[in-house]
Every structure is written in structure tokens, then in C-alpha cells.
PDB file of N, CA and C in Angstrom:
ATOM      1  N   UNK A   1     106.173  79.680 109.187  1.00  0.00           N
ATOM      2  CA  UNK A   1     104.898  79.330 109.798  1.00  0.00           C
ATOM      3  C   UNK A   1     104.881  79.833 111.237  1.00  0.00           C
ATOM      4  N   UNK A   2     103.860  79.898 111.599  1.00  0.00           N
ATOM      5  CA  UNK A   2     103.918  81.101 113.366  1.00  0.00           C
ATOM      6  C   UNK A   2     103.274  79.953 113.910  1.00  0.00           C
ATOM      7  N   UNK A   3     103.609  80.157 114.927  1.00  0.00           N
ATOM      8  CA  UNK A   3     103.591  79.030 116.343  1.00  0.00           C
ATOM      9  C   UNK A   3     102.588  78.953 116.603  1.00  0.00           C
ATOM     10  N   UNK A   4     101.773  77.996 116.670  1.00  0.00           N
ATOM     11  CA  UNK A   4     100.204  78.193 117.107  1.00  0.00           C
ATOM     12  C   UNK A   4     100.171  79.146 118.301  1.00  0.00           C
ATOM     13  N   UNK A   5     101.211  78.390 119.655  1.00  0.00           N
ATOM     14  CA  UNK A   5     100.843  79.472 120.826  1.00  0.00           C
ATOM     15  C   UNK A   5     100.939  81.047 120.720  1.00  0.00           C
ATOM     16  N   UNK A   6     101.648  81.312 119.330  1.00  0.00           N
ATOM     17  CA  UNK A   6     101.676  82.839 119.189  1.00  0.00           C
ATOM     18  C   UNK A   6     100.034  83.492 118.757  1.00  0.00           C
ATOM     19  N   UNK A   7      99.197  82.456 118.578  1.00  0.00           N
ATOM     20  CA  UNK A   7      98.189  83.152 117.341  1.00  0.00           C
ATOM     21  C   UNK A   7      97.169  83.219 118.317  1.00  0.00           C
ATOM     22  N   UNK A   8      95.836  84.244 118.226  1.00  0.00           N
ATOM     23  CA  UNK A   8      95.037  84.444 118.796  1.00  0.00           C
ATOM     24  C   UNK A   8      94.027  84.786 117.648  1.00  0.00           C
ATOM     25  N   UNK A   9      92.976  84.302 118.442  1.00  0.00           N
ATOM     26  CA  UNK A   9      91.323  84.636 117.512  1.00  0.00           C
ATOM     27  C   UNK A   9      91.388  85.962 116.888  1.00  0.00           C
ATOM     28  N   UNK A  10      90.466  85.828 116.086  1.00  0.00           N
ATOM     29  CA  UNK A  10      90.004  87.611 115.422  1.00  0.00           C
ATOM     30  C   UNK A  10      88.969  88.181 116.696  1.00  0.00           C
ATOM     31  N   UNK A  11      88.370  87.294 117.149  1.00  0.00           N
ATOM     32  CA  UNK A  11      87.255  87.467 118.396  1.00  0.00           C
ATOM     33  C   UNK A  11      88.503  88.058 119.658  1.00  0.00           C
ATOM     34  N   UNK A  12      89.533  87.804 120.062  1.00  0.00           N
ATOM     35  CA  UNK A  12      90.518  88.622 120.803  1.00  0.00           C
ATOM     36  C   UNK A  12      90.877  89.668 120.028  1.00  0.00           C
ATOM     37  N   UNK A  13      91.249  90.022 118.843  1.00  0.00           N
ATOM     38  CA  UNK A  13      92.073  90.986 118.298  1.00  0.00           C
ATOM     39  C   UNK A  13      90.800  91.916 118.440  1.00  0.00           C
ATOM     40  N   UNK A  14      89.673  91.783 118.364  1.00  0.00           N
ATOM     41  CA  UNK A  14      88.805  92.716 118.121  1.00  0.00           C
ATOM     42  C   UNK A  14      88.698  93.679 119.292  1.00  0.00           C
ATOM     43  N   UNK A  15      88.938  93.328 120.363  1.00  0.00           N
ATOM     44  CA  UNK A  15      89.289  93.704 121.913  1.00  0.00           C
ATOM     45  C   UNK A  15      90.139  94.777 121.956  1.00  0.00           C
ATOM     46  N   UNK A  16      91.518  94.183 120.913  1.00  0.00           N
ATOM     47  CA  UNK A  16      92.116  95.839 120.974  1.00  0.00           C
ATOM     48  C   UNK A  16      92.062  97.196 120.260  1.00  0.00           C
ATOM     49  N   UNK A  17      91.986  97.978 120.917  1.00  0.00           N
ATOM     50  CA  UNK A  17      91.082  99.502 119.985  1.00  0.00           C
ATOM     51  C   UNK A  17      91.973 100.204 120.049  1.00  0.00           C
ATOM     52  N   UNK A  18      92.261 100.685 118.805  1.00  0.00           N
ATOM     53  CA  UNK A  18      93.205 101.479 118.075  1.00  0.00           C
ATOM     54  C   UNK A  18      92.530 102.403 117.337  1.00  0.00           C
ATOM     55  N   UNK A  19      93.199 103.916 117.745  1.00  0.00           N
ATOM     56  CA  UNK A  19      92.885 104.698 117.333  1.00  0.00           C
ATOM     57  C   UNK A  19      93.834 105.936 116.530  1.00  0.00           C
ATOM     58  N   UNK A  20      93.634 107.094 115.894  1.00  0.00           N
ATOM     59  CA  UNK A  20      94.492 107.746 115.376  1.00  0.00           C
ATOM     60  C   UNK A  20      94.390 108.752 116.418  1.00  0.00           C
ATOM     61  N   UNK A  21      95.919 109.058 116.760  1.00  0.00           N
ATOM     62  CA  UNK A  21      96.084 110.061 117.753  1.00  0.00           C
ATOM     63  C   UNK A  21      97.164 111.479 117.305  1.00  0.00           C
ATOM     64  N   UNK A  22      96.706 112.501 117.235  1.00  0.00           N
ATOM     65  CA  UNK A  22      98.029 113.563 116.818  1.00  0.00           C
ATOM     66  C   UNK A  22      98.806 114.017 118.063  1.00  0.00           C
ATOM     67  N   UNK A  23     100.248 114.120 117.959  1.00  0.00           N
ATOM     68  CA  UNK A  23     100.964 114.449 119.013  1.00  0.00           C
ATOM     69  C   UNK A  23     100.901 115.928 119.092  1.00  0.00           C
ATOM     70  N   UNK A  24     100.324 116.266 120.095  1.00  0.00           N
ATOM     71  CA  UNK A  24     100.293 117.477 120.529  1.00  0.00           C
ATOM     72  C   UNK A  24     101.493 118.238 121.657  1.00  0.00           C
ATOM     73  N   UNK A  25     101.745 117.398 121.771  1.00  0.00           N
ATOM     74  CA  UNK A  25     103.003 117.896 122.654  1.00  0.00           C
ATOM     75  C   UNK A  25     103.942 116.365 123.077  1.00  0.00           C
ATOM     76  N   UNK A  26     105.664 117.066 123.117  1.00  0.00           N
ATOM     77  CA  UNK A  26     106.425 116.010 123.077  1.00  0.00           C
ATOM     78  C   UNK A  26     107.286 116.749 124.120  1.00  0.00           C
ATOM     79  N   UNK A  27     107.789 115.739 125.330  1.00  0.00           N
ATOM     80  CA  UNK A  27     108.823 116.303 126.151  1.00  0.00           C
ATOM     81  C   UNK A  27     109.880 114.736 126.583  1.00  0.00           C
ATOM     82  N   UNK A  28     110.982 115.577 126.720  1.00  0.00           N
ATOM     83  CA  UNK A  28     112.074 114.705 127.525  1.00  0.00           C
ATOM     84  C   UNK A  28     111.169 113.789 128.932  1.00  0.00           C
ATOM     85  N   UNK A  29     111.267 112.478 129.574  1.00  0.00           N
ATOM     86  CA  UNK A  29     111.130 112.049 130.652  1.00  0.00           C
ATOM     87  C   UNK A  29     112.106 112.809 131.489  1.00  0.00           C
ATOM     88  N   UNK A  30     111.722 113.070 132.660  1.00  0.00           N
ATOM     89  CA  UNK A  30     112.578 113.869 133.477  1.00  0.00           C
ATOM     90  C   UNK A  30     113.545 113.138 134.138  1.00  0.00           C
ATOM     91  N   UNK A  31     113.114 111.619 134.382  1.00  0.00           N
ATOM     92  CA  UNK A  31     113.898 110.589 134.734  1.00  0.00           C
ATOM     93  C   UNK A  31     114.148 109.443 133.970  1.00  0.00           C
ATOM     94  N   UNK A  32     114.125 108.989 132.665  1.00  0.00           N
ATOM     95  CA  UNK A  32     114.407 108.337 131.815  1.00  0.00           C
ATOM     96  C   UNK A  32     115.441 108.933 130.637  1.00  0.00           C
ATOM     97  N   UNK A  33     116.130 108.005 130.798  1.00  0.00           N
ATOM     98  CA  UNK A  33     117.040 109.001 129.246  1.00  0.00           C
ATOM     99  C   UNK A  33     116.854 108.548 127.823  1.00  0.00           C
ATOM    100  N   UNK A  34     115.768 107.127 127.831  1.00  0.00           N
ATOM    101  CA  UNK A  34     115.318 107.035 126.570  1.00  0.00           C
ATOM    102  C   UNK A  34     113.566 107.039 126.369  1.00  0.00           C
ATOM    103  N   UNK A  35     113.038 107.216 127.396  1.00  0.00           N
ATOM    104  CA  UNK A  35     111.464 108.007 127.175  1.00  0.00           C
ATOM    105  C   UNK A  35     111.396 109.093 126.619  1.00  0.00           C
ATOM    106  N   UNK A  36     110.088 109.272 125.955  1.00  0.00           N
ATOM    107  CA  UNK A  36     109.858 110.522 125.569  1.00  0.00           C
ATOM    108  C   UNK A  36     108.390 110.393 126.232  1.00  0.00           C
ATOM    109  N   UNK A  37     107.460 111.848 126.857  1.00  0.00           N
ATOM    110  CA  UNK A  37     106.311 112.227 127.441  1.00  0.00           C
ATOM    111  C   UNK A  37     105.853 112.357 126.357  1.00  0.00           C
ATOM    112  N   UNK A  38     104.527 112.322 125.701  1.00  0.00           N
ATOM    113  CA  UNK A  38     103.833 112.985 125.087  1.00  0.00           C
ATOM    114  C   UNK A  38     102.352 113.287 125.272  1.00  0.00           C
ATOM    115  N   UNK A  39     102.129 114.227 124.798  1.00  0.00           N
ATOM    116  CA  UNK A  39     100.444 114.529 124.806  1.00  0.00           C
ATOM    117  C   UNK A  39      99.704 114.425 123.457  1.00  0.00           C
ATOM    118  N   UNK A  40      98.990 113.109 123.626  1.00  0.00           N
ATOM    119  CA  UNK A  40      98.356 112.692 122.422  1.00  0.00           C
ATOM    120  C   UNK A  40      96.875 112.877 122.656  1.00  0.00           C
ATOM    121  N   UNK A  41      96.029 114.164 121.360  1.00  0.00           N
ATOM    122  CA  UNK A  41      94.828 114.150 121.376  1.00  0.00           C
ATOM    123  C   UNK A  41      94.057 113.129 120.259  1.00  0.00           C
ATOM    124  N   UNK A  42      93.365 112.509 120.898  1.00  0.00           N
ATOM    125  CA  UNK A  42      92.476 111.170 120.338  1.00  0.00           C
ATOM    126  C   UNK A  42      91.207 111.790 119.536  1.00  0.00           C
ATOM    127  N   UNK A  43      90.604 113.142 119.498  1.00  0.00           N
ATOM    128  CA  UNK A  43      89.452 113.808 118.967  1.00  0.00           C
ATOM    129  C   UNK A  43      88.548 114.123 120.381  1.00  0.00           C
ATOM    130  N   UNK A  44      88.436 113.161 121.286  1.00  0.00           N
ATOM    131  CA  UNK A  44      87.308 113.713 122.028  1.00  0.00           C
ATOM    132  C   UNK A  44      87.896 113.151 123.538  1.00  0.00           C
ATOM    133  N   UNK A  45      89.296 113.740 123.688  1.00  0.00           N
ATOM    134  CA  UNK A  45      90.104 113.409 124.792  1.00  0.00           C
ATOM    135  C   UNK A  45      91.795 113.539 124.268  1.00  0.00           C
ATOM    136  N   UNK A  46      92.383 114.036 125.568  1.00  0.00           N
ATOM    137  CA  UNK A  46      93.705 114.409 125.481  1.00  0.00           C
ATOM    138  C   UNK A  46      94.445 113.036 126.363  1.00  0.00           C
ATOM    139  N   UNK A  47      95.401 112.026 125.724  1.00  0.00           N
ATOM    140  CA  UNK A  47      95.733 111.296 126.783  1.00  0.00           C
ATOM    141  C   UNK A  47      97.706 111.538 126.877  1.00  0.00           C
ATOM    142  N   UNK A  48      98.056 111.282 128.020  1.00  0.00           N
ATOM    143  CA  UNK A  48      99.683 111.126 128.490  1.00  0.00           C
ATOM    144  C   UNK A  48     100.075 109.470 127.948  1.00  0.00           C
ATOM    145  N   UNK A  49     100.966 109.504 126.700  1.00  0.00           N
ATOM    146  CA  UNK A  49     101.990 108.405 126.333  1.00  0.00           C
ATOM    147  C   UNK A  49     103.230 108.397 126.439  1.00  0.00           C
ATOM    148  N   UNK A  50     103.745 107.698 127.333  1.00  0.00           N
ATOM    149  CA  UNK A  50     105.482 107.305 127.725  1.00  0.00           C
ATOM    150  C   UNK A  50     106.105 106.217 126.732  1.00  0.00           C
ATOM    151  N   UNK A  51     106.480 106.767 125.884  1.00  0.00           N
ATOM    152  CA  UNK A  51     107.145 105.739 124.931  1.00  0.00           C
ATOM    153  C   UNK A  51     108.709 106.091 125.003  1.00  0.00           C
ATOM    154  N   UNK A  52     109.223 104.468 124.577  1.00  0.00           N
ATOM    155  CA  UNK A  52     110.581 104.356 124.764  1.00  0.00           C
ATOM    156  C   UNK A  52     111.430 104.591 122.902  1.00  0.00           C
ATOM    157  N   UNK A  53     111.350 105.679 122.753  1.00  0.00           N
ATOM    158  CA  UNK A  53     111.531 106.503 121.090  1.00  0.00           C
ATOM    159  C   UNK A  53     112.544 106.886 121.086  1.00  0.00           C
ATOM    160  N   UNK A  54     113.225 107.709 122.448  1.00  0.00           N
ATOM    161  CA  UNK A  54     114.160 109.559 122.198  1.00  0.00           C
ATOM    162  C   UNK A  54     115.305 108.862 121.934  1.00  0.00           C
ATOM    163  N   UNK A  55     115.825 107.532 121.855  1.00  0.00           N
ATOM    164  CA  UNK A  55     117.576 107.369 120.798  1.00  0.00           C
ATOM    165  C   UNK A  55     116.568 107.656 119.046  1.00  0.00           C
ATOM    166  N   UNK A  56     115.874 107.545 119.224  1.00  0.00           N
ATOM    167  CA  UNK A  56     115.517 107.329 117.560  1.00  0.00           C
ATOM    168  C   UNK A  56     114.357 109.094 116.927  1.00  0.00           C
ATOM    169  N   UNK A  57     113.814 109.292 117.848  1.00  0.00           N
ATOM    170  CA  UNK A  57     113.402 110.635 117.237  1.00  0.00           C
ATOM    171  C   UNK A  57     113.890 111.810 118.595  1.00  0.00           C
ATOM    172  N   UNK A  58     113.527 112.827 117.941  1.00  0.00           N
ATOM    173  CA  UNK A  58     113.638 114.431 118.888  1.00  0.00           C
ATOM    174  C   UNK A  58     112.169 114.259 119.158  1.00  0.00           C
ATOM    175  N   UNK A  59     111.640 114.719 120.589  1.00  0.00           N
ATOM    176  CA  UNK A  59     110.674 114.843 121.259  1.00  0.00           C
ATOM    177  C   UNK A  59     110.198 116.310 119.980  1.00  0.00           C
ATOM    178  N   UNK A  60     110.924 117.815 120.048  1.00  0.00           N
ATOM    179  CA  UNK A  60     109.712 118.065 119.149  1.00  0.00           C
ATOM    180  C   UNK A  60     109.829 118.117 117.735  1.00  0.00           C
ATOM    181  N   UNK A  61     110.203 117.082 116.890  1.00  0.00           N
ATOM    182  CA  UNK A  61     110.276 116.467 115.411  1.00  0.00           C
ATOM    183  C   UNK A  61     108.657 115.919 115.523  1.00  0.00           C
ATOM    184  N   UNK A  62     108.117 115.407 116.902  1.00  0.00           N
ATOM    185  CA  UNK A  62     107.038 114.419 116.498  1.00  0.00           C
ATOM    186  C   UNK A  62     105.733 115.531 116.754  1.00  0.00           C
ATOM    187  N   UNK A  63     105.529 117.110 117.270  1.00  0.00           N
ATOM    188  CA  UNK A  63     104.608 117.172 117.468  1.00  0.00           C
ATOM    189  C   UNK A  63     103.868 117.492 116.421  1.00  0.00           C
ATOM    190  N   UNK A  64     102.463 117.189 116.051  1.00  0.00           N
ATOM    191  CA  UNK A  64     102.087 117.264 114.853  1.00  0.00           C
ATOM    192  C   UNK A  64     101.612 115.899 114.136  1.00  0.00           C
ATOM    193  N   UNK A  65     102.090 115.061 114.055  1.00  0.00           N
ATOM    194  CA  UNK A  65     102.373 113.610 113.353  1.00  0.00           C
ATOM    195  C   UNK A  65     101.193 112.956 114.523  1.00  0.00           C
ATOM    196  N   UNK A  66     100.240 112.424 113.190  1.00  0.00           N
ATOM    197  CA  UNK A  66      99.307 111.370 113.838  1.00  0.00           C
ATOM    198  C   UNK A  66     100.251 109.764 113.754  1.00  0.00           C
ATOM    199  N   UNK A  67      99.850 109.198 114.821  1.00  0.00           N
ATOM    200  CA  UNK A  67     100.432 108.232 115.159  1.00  0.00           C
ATOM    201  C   UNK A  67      98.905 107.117 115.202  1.00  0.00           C
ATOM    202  N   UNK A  68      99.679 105.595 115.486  1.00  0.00           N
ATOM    203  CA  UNK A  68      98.293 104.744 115.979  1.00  0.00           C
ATOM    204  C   UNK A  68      98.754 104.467 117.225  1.00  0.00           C
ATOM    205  N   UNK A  69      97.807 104.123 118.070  1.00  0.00           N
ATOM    206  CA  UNK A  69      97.540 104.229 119.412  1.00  0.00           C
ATOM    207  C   UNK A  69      96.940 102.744 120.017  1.00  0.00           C
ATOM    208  N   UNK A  70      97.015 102.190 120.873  1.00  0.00           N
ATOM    209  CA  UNK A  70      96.549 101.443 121.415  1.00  0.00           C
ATOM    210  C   UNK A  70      95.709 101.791 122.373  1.00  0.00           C
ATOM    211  N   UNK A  71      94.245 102.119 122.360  1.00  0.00           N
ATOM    212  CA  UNK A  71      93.875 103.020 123.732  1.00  0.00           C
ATOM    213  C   UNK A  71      93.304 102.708 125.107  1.00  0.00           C
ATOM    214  N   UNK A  72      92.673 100.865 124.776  1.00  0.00           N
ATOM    215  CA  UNK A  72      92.134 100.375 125.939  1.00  0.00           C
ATOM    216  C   UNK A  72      93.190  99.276 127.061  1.00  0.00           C
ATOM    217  N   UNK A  73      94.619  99.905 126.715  1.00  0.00           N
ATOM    218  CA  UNK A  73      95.218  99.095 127.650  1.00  0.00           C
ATOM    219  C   UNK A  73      94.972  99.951 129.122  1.00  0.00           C
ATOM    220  N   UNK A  74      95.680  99.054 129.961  1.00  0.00           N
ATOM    221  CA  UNK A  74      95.277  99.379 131.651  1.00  0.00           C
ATOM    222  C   UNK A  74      96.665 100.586 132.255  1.00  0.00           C
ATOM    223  N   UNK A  75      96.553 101.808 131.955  1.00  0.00           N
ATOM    224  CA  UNK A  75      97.666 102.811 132.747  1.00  0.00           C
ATOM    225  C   UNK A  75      98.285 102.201 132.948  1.00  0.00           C
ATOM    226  N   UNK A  76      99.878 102.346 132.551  1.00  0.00           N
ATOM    227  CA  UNK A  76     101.220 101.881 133.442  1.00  0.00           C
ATOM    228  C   UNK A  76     101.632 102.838 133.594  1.00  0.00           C
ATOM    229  N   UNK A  77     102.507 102.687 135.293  1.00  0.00           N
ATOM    230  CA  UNK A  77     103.516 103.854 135.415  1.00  0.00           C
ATOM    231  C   UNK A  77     105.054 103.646 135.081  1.00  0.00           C
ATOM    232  N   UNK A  78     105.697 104.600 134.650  1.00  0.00           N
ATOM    233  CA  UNK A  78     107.021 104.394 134.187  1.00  0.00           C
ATOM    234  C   UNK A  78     108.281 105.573 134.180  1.00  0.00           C
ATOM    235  N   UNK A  79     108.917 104.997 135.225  1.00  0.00           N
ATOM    236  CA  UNK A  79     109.416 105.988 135.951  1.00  0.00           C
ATOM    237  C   UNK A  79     108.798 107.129 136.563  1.00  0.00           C
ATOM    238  N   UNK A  80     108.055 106.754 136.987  1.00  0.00           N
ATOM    239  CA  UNK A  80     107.068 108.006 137.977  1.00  0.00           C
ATOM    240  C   UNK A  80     105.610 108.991 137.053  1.00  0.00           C
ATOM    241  N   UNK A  81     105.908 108.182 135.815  1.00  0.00           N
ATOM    242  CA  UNK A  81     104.903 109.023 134.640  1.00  0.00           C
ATOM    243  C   UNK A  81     104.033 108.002 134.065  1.00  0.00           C
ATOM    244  N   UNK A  82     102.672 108.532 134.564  1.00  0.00           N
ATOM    245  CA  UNK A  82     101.695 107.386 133.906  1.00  0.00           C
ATOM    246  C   UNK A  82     101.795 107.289 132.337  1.00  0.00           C
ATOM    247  N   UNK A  83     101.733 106.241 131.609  1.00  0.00           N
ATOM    248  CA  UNK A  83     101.557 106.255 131.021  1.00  0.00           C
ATOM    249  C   UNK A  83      99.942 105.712 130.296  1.00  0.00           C
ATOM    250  N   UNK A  84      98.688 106.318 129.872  1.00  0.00           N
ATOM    251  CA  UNK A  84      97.489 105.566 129.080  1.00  0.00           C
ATOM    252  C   UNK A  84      97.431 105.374 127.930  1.00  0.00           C
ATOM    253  N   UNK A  85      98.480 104.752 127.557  1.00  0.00           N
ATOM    254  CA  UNK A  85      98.166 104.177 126.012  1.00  0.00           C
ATOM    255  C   UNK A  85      99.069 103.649 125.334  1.00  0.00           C
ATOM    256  N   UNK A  86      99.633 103.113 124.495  1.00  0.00           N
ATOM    257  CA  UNK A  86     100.506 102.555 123.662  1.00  0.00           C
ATOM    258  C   UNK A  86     100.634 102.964 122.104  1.00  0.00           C
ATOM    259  N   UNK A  87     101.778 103.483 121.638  1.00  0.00           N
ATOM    260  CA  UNK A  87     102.146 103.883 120.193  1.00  0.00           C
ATOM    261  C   UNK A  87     102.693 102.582 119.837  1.00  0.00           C
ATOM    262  N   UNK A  88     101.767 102.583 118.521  1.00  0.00           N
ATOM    263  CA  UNK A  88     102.454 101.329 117.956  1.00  0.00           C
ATOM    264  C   UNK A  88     103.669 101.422 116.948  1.00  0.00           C
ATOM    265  N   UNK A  89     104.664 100.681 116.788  1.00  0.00           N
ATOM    266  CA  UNK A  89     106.167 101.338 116.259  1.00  0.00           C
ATOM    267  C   UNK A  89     106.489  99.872 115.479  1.00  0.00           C
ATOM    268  N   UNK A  90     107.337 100.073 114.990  1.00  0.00           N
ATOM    269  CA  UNK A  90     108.100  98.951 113.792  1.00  0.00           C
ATOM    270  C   UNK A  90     109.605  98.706 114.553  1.00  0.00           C
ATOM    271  N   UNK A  91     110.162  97.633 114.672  1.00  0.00           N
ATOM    272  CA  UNK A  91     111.694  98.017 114.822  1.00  0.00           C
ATOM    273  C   UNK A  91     112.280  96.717 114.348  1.00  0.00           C
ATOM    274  N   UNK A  92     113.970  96.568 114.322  1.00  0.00           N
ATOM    275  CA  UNK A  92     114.237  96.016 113.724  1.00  0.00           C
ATOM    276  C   UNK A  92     114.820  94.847 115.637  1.00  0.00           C
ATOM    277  N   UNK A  93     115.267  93.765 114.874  1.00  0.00           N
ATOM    278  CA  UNK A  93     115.520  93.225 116.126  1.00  0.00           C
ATOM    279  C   UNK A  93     116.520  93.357 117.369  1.00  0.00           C
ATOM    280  N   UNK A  94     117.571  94.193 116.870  1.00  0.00           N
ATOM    281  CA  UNK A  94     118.318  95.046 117.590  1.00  0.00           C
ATOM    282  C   UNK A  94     117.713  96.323 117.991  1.00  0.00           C
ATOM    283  N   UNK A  95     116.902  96.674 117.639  1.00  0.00           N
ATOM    284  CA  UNK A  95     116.315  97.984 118.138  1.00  0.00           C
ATOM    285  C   UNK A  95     117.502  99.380 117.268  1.00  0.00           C
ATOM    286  N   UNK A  96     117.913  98.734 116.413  1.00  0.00           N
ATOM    287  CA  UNK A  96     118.821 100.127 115.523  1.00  0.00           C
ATOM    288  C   UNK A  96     117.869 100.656 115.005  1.00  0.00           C
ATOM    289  N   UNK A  97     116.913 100.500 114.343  1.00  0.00           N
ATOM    290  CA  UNK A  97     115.953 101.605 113.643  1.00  0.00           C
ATOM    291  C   UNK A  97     114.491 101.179 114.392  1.00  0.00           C
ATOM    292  N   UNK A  98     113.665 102.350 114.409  1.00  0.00           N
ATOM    293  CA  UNK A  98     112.345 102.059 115.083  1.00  0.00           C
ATOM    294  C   UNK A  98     111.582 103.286 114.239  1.00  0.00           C
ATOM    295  N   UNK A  99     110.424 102.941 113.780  1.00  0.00           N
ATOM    296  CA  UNK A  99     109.588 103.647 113.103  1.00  0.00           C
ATOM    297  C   UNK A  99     108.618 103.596 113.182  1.00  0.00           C
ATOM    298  N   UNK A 100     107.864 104.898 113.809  1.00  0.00           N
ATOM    299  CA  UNK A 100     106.524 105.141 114.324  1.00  0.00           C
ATOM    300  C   UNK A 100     105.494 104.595 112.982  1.00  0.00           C
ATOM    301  N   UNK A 101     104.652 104.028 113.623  1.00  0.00           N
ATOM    302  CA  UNK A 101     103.136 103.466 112.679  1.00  0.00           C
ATOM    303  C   UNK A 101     102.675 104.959 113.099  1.00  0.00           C
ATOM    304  N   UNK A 102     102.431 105.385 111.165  1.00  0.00           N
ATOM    305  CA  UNK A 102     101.984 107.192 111.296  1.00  0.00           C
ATOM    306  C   UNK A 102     100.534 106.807 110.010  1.00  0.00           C
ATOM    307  N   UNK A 103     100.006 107.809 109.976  1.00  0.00           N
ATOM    308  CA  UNK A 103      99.356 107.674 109.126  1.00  0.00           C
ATOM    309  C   UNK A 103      99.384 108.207 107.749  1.00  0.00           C
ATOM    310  N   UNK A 104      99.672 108.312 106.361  1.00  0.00           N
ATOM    311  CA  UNK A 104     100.269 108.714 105.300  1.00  0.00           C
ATOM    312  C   UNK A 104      99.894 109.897 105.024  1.00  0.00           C
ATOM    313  N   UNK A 105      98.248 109.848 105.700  1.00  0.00           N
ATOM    314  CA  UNK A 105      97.084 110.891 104.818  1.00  0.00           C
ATOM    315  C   UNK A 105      96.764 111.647 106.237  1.00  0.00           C
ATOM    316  N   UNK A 106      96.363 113.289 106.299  1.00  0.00           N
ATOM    317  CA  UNK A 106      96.367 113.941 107.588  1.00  0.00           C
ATOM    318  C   UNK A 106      94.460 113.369 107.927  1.00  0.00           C
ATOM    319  N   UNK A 107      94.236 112.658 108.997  1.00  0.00           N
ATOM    320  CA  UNK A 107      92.894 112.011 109.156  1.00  0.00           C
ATOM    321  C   UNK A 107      92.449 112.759 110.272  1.00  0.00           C
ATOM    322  N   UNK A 108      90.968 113.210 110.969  1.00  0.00           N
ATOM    323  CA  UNK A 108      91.019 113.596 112.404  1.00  0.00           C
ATOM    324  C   UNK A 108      91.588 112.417 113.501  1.00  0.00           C
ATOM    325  N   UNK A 109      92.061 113.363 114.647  1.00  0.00           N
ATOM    326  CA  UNK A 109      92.280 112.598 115.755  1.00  0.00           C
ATOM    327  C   UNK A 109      91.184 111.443 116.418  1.00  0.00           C
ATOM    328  N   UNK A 110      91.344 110.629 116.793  1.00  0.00           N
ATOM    329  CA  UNK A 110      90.083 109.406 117.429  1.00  0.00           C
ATOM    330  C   UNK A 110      89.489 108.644 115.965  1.00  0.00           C
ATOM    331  N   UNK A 111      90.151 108.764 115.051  1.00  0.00           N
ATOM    332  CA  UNK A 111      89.469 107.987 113.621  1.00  0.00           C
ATOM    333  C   UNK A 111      90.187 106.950 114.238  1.00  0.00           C
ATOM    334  N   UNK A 112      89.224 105.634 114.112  1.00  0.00           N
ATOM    335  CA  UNK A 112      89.261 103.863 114.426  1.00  0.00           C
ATOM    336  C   UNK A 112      90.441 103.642 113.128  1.00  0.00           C
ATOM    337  N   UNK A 113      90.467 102.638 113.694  1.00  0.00           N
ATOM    338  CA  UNK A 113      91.896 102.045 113.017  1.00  0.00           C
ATOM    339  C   UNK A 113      91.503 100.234 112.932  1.00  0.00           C
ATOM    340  N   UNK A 114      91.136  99.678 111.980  1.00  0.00           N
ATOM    341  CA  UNK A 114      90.997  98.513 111.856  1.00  0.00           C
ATOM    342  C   UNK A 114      90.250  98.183 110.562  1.00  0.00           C
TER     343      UNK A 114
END
């Protein structure tokens, strides 16, 4: 059973917008040794995602691969690299395996997700 304080309305969840994004480009963080840079196009915009992936994939294994996206969070910077957006990922509770939320079927970039 989940904790009440964990649970939030469908009227909040609706707030977060998720979209399908293809990785268009994947690079090493220049100052992180487990970031990876990427350039994710959404369909009608190119955005910069800093995700914490590179023990678990090669920066370019992912370019190509639509991913889901979180797109209306607020820019963070991280290690000196903005990051606008959030990949949403699976992992286990040790963080030994982590697996990108991809999409099965090739969809355009910026297709809603919900």
C-alpha cells in the first residue's frame, strides 16, 4: 500500500508534460564522469539534457533512440551544463541496472505522452 504522503491528485500529475524526444546527439560531460550531454529534438525544438546514464550506456549507443522526456521542469545547472529537461529511466535500487523509458514503436519527436 503507498503512503498517502507519497500520492498526489491526477489534477497535479496532469501538470507534468511529457513528451517523445529522439536523441540527436550524445556527448561525454566535460566535467562529470557519470553525465552524459545530450541533444534531444522534441519535433518543434531542440533541447540540452544532462542525465546521470554513462556507467550504464555509451553516449553514442543512444543517438537515434526516442526517449520520454519530462519537458516543463525549471533548467538546472549541473556541473556547469544546463540542463532543460528530464529523461525518464527505470533503475533498480542500487542503481546496478538503469533503463531508459524508450518508446517500442519509431513515433515523431514532440508526440504527448500520457
Amino acid at each position: 500500500m503507498t503512503d498517502q504522503a507519497e500520492t498526489i491528485s491526477f489534477e497535479e500529475f496532469t501538470k507534468v508534460k511529457l513528451r517523445v524526444g529522439k536523441i540527436v546527439e550524445a556527448n561525454d560531460h566535460p566535467r562529470a564522469d557519470r553525465l552524459l550531454v545530450l541533444k534531444v529534438d522534441l519535433g518543434d525544438e531542440q533541447r540540452q539534457i544532462v542525465a546521470g546514464v554513462k556507467d550504464h550506456y555509451e553516449a553514442a549507443s543512444l543517438v537515434g533512440t526516442n526517449i520520454i522526456v519530462v519537458t516543463n521542469l525549471a533548467p538546472r545547472t549541473m556541473r556547469g551544463e544546463e540542463s532543460q529537461g528530464m529523461l525518464l529511466a527505470a533503475s533498480t535500487s542500487d542503481h546496478s541496472q538503469v533503463v531508459l523509458a524508450t518508446t517500442r514503436e519509431d513515433i515523431a519527436p514532440g508526440s504527448g505522452v500520457g
